[in-house]
Protein backbone atom coordinates (compact mmCIF):
# COMPACT_ATOMS: atom_id res chain seq x y z
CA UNK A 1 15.57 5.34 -13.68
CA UNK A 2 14.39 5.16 -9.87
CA UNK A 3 10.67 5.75 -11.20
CA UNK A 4 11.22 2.40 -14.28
CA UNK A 5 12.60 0.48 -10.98
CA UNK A 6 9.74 1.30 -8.53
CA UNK A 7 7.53 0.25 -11.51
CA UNK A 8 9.05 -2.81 -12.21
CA UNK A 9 8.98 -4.16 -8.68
CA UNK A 10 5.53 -3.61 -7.76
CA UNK A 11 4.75 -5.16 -11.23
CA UNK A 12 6.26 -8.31 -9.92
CA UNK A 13 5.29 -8.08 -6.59
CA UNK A 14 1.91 -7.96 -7.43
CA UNK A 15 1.95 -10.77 -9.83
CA UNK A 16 3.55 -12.70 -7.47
CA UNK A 17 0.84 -12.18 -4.99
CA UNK A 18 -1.40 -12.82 -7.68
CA UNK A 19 0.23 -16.13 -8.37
CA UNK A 20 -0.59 -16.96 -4.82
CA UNK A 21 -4.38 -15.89 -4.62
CA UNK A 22 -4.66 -17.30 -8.34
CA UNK A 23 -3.21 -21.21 -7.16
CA UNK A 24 -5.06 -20.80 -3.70
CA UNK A 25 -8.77 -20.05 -5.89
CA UNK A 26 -7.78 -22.55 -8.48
CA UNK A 27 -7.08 -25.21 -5.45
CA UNK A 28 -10.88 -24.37 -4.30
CA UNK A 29 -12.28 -24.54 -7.82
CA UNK A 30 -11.25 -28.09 -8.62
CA UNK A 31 -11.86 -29.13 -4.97
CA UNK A 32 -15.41 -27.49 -5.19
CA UNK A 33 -16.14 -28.29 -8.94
CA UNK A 34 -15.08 -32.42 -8.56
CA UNK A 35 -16.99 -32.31 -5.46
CA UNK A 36 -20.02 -30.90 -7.40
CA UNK A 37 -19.36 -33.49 -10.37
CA UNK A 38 -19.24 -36.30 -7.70
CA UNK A 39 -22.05 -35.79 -5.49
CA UNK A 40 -24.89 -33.36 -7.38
CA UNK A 41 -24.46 -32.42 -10.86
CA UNK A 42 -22.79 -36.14 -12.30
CA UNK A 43 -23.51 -35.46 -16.18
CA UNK A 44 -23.82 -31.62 -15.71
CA UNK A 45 -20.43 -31.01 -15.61
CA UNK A 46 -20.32 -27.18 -16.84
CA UNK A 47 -23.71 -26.24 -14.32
CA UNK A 48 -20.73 -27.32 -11.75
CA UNK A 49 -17.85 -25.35 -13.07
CA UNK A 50 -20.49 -22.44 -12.59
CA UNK A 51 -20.90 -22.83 -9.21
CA UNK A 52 -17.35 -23.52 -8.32
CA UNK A 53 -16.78 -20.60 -10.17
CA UNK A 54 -18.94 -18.26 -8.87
CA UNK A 55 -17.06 -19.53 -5.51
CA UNK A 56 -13.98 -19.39 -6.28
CA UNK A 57 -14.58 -15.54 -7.73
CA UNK A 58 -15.91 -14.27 -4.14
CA UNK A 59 -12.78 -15.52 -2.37
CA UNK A 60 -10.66 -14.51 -5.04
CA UNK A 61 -12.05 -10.38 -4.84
CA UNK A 62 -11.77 -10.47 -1.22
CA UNK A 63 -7.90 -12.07 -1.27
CA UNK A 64 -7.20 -9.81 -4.07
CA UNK A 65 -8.32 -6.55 -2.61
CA UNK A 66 -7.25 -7.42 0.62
CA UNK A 67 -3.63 -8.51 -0.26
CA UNK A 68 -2.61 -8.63 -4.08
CA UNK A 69 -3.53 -4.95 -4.96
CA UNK A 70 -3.96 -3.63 -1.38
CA UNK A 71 -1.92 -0.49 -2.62
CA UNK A 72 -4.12 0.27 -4.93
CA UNK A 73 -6.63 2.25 -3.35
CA UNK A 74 -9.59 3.69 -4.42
CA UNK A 75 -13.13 4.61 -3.03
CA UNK A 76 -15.03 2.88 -5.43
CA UNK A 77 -15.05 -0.60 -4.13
CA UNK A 78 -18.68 -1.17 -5.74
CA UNK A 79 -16.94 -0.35 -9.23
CA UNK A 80 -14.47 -2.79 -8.53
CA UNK A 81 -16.61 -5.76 -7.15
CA UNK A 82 -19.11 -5.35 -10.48
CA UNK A 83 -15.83 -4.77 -12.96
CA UNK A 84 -14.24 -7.81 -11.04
CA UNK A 85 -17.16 -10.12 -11.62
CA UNK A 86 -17.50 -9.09 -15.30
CA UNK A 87 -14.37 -9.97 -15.95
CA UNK A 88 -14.64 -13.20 -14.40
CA UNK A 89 -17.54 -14.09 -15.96
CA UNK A 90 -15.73 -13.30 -19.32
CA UNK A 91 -12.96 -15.80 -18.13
CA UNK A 92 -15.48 -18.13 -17.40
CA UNK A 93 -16.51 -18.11 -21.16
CA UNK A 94 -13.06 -18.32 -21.91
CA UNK A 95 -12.73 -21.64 -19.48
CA UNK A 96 -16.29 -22.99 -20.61
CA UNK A 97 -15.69 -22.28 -24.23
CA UNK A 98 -12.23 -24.32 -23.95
CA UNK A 99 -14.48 -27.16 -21.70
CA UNK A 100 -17.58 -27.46 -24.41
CA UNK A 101 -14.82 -27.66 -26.87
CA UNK A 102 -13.24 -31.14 -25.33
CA UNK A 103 -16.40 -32.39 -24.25
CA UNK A 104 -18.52 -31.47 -27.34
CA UNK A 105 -15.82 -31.28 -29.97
CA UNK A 106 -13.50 -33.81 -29.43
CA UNK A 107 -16.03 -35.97 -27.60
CA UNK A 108 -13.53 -36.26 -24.44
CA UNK A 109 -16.08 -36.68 -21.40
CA UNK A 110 -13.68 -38.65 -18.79
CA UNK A 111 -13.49 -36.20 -15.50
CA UNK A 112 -9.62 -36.59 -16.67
CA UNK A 113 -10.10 -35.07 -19.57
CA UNK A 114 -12.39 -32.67 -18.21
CA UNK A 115 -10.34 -31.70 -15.56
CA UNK A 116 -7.23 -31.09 -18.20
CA UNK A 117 -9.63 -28.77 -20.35
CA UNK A 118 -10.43 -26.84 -17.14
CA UNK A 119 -6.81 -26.24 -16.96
CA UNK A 120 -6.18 -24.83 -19.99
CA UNK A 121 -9.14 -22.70 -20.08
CA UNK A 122 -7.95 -21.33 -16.10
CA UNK A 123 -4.27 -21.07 -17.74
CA UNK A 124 -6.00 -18.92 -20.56
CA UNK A 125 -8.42 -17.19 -18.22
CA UNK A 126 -5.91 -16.19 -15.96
CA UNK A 127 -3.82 -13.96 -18.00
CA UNK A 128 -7.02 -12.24 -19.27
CA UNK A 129 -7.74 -11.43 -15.46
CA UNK A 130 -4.28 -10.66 -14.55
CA UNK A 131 -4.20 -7.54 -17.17
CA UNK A 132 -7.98 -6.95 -16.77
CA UNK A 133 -7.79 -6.57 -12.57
CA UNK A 134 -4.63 -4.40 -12.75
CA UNK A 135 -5.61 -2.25 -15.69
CA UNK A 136 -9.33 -1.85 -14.86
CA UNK A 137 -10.66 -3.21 -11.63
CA UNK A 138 -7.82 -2.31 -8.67
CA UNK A 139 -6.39 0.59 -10.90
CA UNK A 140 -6.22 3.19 -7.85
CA UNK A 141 -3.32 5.08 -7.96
CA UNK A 142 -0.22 2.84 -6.48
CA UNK A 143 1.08 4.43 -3.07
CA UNK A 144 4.52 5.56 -2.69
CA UNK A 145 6.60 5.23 0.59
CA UNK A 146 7.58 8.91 -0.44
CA UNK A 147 4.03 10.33 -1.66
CA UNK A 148 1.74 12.42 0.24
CA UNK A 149 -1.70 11.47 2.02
CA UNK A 150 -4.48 11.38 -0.28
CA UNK A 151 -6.17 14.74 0.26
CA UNK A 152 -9.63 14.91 2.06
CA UNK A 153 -11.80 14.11 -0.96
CA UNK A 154 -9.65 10.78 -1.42
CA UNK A 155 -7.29 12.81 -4.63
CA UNK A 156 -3.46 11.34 -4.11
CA UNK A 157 -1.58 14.63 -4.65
CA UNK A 158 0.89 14.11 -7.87
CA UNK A 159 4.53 13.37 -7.01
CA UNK A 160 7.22 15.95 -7.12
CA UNK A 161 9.24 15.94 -10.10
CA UNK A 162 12.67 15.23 -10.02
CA UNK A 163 15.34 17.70 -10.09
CA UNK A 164 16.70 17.70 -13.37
CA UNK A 165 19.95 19.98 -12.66
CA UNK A 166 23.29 18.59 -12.73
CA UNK A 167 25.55 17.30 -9.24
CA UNK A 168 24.47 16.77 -5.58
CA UNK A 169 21.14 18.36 -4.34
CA UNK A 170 21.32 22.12 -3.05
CA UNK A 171 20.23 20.30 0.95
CA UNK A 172 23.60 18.91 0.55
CA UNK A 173 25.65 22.42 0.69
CA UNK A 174 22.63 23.88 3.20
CA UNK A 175 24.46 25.57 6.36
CA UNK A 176 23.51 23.35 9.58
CA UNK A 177 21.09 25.06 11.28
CA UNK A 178 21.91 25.74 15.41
């Protein structure tokens, strides 16, 4: 039961952490992308969302290996940083695909309407990241406050099973030593 508890909490830690980085990256995307639409790419609105994009996804590894999944450690940051920017380009589809869709589809072209479509398509994108980063790109081994040191070619040892015998631990009855 301890084990589905531990679980459970990190699980919502983590996506709580990942709320943060996610609303922090989002803030800079808009900021970067209306600032883009505004000043350089007026009429090229989805060249912009690239950029901010592409911006947005730097900070976003750094916050999220740094903080979000910072006890999920591995030696294979290069793995990560390529998985981590495949994925987001495949959420970028996800958010251009639900952009070209207003703009081309429903013929909505106002930055309002464009910003709204953005929206949705970060809303969709960001549960496809969510399970993508903690299933495939940070998917080191959690640490334990109880497990041992990773070993010296970076292998976390497993955890001891649990006693399975019935009443108090034998440490409990142990004679004090003098």
């Amino acid at each position: 039961m301890r084990g589905w508890y531990r679980r459970w909490r990190s699980l919502i830690g983590e996506m709580w952490r990942f709320g943060i980085v996610g609303a922090t990256n989002v803030a800079i995307n808009f900021i970067v992308f209306n600032a883009l639409v505004i000043a350089i790419f007026a009429g090229s609105e989805l060249k912009a969302n690239l950029v901010a994009t592409a911006f947005a996804t730097t900070t976003s590894y750094l916050m999220n290996r740094s903080w979000t999944f910072r006890h999920r450690k591995t030696s294979k940051i290069p793995r990560e940083y390529v998985l981590f920017f495949a994925f987001n380009a495949a959420a970028l589809l996800i958010e251009l695909a639900v952009m070209g869709l207003f703009k081309y589809g429903f013929g909505m072209t106002s930055l309002l309407a464009l910003n709204l479509a953005k929206a949705l398509g970060l809303a969709l994108g960001t549960v496809f990241r969510f399970y993508t980063y903690r299933t495939f790109v940070f998917a080191g081994r959690p640490e334990s406050p109880t497990s041992a040191p990773p070993t010296s070619d970076g292998a976390v040892p497993p955890e001891p099973a649990a006693s399975t015998a019935p009443g108090p631990p034998t440490e409990a009855f142990a004679s004090p030593q003098q």
